[in-house]
Structures are given as C-alpha cells and as structure tokens.
PDB file of N, CA and C in Angstrom:
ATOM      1  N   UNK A   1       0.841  -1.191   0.000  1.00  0.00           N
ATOM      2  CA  UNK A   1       0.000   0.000   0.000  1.00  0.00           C
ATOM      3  C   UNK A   1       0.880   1.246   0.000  1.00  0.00           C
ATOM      4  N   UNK A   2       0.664   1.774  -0.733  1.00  0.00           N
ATOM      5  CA  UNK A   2       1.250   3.213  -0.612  1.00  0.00           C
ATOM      6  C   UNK A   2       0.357   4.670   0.368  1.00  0.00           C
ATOM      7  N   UNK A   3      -0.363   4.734   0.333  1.00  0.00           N
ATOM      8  CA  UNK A   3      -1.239   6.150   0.938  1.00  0.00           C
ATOM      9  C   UNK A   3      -1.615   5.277   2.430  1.00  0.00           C
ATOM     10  N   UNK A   4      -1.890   4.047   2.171  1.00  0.00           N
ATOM     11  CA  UNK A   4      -2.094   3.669   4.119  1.00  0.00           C
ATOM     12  C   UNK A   4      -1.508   2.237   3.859  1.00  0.00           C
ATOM     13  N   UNK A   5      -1.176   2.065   5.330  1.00  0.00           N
ATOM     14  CA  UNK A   5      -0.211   1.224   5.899  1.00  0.00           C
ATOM     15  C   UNK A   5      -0.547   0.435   6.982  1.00  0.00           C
ATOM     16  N   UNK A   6      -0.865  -0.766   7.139  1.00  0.00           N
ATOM     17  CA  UNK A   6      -1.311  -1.477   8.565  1.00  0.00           C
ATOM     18  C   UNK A   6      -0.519  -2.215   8.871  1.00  0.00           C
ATOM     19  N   UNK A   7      -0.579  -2.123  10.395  1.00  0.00           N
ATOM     20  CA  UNK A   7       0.314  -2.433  10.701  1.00  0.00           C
ATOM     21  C   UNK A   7      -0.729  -3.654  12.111  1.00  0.00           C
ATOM     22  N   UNK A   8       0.540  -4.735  12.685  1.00  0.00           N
ATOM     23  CA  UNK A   8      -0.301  -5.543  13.868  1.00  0.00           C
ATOM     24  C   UNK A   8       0.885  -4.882  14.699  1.00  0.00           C
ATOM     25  N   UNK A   9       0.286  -4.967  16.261  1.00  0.00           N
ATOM     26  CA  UNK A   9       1.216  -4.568  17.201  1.00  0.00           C
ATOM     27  C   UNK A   9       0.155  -5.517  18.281  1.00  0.00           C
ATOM     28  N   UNK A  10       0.694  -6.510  18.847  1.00  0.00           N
ATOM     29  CA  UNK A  10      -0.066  -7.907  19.101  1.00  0.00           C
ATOM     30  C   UNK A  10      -1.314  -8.233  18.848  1.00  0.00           C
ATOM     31  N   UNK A  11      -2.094  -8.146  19.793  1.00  0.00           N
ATOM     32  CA  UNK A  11      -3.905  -7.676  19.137  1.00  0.00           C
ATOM     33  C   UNK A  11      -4.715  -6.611  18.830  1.00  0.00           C
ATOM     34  N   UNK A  12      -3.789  -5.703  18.327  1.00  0.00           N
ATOM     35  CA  UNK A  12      -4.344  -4.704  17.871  1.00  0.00           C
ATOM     36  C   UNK A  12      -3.351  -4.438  16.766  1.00  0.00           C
ATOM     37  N   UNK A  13      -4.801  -3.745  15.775  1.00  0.00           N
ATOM     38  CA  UNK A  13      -4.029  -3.375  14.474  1.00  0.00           C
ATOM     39  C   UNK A  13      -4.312  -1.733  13.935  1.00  0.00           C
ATOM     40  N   UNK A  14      -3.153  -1.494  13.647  1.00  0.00           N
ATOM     41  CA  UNK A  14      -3.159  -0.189  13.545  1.00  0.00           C
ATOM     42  C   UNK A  14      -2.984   0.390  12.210  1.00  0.00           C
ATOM     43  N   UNK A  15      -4.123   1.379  11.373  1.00  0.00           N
ATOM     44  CA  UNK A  15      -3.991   1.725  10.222  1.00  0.00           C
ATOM     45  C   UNK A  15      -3.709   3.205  10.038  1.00  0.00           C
ATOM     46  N   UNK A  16      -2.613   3.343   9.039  1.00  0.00           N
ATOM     47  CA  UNK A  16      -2.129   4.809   9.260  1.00  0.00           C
ATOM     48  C   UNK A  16      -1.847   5.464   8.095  1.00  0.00           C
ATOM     49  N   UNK A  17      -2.923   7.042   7.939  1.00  0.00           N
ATOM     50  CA  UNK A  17      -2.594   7.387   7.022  1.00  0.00           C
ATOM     51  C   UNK A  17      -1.499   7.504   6.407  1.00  0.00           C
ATOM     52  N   UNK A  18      -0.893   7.832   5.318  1.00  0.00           N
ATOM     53  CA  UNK A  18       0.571   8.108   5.116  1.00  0.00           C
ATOM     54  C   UNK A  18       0.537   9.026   4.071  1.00  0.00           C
ATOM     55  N   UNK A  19      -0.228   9.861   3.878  1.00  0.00           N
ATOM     56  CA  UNK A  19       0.207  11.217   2.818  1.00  0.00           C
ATOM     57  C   UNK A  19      -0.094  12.581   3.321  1.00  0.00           C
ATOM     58  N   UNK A  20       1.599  13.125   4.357  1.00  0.00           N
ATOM     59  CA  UNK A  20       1.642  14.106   5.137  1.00  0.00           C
ATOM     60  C   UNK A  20       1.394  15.557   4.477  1.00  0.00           C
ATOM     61  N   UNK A  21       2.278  15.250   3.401  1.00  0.00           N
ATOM     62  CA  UNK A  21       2.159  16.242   2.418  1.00  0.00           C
ATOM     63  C   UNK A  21       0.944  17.093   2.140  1.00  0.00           C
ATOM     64  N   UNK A  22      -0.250  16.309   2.207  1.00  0.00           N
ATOM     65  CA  UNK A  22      -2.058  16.604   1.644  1.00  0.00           C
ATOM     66  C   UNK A  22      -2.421  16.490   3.188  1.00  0.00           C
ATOM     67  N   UNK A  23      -2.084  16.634   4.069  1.00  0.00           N
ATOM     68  CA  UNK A  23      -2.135  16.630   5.621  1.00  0.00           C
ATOM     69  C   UNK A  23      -3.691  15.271   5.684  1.00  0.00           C
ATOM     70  N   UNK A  24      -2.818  14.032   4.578  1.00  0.00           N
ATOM     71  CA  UNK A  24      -3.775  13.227   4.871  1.00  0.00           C
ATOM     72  C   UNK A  24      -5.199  13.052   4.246  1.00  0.00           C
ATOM     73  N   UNK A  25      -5.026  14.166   3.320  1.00  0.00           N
ATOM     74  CA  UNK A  25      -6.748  14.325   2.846  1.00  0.00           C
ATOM     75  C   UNK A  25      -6.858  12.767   2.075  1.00  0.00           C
ATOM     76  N   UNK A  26      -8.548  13.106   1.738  1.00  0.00           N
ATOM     77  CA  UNK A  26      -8.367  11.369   1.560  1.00  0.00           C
ATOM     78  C   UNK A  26      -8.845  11.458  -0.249  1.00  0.00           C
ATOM     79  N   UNK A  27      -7.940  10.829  -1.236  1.00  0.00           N
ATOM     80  CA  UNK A  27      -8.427  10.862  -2.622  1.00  0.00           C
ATOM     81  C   UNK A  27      -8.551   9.639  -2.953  1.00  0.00           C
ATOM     82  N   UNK A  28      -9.395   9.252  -3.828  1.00  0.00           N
ATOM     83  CA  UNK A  28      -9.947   7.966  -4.471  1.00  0.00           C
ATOM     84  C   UNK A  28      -8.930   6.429  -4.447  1.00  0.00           C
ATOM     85  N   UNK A  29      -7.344   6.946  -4.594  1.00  0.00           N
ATOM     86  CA  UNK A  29      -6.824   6.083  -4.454  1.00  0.00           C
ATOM     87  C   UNK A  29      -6.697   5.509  -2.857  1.00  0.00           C
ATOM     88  N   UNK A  30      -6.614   6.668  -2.341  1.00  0.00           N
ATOM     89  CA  UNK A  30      -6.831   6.674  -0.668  1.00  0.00           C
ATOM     90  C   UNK A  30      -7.585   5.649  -0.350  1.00  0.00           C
ATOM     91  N   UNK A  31      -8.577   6.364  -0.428  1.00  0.00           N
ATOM     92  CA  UNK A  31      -9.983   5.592  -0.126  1.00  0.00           C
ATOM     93  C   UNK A  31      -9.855   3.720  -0.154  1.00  0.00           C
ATOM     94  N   UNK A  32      -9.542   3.694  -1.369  1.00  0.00           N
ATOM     95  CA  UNK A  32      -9.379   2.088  -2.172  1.00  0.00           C
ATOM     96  C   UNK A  32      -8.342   1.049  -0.931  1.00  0.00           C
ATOM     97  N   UNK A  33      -7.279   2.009  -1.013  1.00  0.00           N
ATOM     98  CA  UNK A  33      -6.842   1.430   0.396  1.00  0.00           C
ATOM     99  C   UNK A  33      -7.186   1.615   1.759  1.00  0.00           C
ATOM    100  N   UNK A  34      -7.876   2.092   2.007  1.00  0.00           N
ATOM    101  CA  UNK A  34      -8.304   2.232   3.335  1.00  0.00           C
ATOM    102  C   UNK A  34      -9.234   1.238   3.338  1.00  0.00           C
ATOM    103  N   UNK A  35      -9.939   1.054   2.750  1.00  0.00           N
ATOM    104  CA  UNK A  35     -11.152  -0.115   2.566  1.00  0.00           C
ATOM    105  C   UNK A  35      -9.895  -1.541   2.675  1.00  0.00           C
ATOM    106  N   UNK A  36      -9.348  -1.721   2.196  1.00  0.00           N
ATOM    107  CA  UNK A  36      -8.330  -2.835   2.081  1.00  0.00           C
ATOM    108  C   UNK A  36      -7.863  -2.564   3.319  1.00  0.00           C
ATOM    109  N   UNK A  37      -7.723  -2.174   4.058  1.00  0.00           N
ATOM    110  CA  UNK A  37      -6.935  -2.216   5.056  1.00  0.00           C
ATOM    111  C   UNK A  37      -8.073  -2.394   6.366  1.00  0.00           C
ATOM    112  N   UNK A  38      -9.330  -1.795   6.504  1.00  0.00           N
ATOM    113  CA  UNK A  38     -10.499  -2.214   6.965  1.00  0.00           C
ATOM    114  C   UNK A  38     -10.507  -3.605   6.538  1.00  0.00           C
ATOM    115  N   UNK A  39     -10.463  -3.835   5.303  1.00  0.00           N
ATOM    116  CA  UNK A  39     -11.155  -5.322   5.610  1.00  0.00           C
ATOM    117  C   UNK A  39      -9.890  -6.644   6.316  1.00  0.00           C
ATOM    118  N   UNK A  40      -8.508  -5.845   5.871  1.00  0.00           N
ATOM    119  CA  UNK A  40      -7.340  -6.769   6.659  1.00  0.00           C
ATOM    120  C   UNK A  40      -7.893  -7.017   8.140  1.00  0.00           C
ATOM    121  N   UNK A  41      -8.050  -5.737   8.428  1.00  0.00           N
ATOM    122  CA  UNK A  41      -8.175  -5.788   9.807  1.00  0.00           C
ATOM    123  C   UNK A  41      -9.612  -6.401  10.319  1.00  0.00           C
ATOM    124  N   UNK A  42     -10.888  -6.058   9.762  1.00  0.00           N
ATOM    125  CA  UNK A  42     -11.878  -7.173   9.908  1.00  0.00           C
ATOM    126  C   UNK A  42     -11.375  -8.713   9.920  1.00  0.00           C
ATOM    127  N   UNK A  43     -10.537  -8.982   9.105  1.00  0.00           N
ATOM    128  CA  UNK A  43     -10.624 -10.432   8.808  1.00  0.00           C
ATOM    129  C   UNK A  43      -9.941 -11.433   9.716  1.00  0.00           C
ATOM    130  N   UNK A  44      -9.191 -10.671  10.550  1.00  0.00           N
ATOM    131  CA  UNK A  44      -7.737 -11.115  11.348  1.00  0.00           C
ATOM    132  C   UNK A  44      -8.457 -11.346  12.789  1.00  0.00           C
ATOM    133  N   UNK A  45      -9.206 -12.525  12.528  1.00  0.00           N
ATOM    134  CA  UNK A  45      -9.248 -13.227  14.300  1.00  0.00           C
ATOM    135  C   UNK A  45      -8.949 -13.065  15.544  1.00  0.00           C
ATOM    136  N   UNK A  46      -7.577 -12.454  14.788  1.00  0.00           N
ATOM    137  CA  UNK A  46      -6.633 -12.786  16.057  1.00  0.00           C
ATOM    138  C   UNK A  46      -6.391 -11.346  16.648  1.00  0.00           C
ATOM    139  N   UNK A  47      -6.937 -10.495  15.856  1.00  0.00           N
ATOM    140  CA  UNK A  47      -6.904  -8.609  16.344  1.00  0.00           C
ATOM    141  C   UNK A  47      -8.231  -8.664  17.663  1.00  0.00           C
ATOM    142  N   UNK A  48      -8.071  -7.583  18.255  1.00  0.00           N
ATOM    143  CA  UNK A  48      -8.722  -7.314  19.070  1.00  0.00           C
ATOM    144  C   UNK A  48      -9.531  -5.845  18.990  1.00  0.00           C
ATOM    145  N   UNK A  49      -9.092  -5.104  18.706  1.00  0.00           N
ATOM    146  CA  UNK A  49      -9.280  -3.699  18.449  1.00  0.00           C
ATOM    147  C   UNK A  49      -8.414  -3.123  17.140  1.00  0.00           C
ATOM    148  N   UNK A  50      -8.988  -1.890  16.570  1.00  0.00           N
ATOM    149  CA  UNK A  50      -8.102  -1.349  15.867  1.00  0.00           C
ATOM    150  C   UNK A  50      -7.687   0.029  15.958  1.00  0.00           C
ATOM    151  N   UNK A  51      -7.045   1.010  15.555  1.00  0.00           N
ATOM    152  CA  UNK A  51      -6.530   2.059  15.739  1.00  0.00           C
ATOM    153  C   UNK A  51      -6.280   2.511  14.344  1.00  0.00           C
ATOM    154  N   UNK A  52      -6.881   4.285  14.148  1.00  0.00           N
ATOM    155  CA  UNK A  52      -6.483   4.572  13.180  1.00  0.00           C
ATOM    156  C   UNK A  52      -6.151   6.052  13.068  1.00  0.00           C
ATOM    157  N   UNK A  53      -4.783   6.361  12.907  1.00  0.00           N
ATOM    158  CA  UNK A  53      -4.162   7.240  13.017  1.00  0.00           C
ATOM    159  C   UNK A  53      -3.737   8.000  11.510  1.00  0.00           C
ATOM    160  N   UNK A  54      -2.603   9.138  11.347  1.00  0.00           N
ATOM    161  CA  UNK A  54      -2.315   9.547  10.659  1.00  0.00           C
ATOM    162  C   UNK A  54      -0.787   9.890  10.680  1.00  0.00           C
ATOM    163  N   UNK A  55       0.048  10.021   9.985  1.00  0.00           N
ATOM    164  CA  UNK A  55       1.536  10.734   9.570  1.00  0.00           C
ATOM    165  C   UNK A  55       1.191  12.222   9.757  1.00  0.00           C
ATOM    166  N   UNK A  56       2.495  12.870  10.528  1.00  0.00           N
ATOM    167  CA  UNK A  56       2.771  14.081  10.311  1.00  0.00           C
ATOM    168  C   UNK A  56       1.702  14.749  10.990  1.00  0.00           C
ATOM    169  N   UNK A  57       1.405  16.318  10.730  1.00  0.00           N
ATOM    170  CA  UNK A  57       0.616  17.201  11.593  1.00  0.00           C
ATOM    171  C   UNK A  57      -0.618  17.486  11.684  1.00  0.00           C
ATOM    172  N   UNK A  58      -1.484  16.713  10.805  1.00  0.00           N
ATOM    173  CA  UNK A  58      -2.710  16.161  11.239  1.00  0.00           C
ATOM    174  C   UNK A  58      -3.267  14.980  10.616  1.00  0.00           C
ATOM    175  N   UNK A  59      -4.235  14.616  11.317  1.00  0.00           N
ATOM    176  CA  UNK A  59      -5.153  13.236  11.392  1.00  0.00           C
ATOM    177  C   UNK A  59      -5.740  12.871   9.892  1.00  0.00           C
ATOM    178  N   UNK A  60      -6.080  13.594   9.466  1.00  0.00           N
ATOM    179  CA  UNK A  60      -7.209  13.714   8.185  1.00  0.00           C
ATOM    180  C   UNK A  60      -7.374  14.613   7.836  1.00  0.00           C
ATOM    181  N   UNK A  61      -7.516  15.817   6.666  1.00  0.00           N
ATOM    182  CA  UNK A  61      -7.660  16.713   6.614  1.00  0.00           C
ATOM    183  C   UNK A  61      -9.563  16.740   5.928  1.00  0.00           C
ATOM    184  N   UNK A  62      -9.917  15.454   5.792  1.00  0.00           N
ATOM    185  CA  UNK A  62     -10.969  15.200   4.830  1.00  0.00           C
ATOM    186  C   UNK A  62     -10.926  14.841   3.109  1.00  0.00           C
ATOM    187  N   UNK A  63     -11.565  15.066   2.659  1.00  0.00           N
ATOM    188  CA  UNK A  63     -12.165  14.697   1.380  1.00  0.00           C
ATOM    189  C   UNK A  63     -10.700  15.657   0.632  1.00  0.00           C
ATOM    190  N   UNK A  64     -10.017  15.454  -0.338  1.00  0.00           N
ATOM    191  CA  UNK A  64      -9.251  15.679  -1.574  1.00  0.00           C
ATOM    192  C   UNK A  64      -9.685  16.739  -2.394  1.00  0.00           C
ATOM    193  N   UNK A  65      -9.857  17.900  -2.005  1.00  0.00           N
ATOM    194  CA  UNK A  65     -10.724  18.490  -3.482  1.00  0.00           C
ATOM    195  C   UNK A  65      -9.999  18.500  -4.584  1.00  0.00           C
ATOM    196  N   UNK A  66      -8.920  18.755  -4.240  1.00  0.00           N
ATOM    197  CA  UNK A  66      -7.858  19.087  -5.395  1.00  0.00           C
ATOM    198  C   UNK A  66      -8.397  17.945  -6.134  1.00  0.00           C
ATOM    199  N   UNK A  67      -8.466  16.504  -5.966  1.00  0.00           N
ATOM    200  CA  UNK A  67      -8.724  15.772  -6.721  1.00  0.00           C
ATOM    201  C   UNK A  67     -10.170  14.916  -6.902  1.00  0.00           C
ATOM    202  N   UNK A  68     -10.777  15.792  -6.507  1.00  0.00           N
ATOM    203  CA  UNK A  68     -12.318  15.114  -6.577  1.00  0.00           C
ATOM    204  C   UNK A  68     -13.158  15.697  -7.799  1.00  0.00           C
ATOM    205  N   UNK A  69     -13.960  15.006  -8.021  1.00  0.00           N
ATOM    206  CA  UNK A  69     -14.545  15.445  -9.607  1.00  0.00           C
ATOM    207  C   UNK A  69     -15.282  17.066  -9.289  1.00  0.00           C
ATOM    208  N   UNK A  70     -15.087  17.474 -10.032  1.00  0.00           N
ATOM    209  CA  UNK A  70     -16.248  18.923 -10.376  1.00  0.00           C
ATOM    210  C   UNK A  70     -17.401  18.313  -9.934  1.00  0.00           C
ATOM    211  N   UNK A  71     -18.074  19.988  -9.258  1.00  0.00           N
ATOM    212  CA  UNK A  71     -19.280  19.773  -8.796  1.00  0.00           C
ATOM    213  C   UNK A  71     -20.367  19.989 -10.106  1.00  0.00           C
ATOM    214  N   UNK A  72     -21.381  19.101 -10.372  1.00  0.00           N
ATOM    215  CA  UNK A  72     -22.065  19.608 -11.517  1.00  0.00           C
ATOM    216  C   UNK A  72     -22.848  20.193 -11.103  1.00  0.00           C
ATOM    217  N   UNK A  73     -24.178  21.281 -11.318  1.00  0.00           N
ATOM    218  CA  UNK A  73     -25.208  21.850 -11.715  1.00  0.00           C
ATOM    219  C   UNK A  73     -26.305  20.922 -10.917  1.00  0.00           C
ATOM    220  N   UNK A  74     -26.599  19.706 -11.376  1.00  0.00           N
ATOM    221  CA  UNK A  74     -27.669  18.925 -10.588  1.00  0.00           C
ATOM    222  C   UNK A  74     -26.905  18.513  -9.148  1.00  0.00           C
ATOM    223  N   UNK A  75     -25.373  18.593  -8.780  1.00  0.00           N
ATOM    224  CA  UNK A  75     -25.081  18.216  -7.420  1.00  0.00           C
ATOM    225  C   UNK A  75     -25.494  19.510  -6.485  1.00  0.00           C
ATOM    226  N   UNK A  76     -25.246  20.589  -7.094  1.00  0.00           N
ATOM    227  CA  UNK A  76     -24.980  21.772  -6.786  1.00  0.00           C
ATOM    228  C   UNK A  76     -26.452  22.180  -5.985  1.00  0.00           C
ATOM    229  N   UNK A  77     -27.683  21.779  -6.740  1.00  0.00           N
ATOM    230  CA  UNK A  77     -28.840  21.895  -6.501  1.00  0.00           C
ATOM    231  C   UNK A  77     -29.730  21.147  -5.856  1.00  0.00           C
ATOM    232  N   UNK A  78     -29.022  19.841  -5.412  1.00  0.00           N
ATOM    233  CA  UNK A  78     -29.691  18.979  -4.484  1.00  0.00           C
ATOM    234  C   UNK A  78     -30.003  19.168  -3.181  1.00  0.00           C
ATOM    235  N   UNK A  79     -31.308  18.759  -2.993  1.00  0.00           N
ATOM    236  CA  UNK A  79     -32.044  19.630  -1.814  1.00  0.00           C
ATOM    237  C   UNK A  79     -31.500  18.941  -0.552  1.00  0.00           C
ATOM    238  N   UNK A  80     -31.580  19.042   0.364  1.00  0.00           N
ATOM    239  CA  UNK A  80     -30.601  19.480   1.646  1.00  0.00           C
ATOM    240  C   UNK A  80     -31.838  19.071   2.332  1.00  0.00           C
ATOM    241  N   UNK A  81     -31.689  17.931   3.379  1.00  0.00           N
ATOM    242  CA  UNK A  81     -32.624  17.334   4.138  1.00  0.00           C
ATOM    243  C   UNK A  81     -33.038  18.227   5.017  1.00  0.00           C
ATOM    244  N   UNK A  82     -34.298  18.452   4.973  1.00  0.00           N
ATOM    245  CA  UNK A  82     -35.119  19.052   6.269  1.00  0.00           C
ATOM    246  C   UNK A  82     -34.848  18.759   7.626  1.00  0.00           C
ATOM    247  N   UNK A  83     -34.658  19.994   8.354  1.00  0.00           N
ATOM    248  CA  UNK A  83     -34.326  19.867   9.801  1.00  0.00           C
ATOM    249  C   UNK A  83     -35.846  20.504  10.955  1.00  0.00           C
ATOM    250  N   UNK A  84     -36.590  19.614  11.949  1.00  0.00           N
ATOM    251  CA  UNK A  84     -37.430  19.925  12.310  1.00  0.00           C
ATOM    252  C   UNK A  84     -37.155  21.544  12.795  1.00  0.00           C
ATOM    253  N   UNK A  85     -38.212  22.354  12.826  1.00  0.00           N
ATOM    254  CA  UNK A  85     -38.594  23.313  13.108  1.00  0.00           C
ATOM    255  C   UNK A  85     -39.112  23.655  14.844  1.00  0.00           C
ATOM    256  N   UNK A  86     -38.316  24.955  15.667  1.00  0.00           N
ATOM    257  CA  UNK A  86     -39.275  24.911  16.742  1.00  0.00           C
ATOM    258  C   UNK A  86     -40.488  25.718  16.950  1.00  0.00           C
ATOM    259  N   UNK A  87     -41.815  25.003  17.692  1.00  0.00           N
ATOM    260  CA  UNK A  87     -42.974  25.753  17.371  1.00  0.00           C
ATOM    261  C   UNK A  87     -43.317  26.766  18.525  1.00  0.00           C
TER     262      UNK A  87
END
C-alpha cells in the first residue's frame, strides 16, 4: 500500500494514514486502500481492536478536493434534508 499502511502490534491493528504532504486528505486512491486495510483488519481473528491514526501534523484533513470530480449543476442543486422546526 502506498497512501495507508497497517500495521499488527499484538492484538491490535493499527492503520495509518501516510500522505503528510495533503495533511492526509483522503483521494480515491486513498480511499481504495483504506477499505483494504479495513477489511485486513476485519478479517484477522486474532486482532482485538483497531486504531487509526495519521503521519505528520494532522489526522485527516478530509475529502481531496484538489482531486475530486467537479461539482455539476444537478449536485450543486440537491435539496438538503429538512431539519425539524421549533414551534
């Protein structure tokens, strides 16, 4: 894996971002491994807990924009779930 990395440290397994540079943001290739690395760690019996951390000076920065598709016109305009009202 290149962008995340798991690791075992006896029964616990620990998954860690690794692209300090983007303070971690997460882009499609990201993603692909992180799921792979969720399911390592689902699959392993022998884990107990997991841990998931990041490289460098922060945790996650979120979603990639730099590399996430353009917003289109119909995303742009999608209605936004109703939040109750007080009476």
């Amino acid at each position: 894996m290149g962008f995340v990395e798991f690791e075992r440290d006896g029964e616990v397994g620990v998954i860690v971002l690794n692209r300090p540079e983007r303070m971690n943001a997460l882009g499609s290739a990201m993603l692909g491994e992180l799921r792979a690395a969720y399911r390592e760690l689902e699959g392993d019996p022998g884990l107990k807990a997991g841990i998931v951390t990041g490289r460098g000076r922060a945790f996650c920065a979120g979603r990639d924009i730099k590399r996430a598709p353009p917003a289109t016109p119909a995303s742009a305009t999608r209605p936004r779930p109703s939040t109750p009202t007080s009476s």
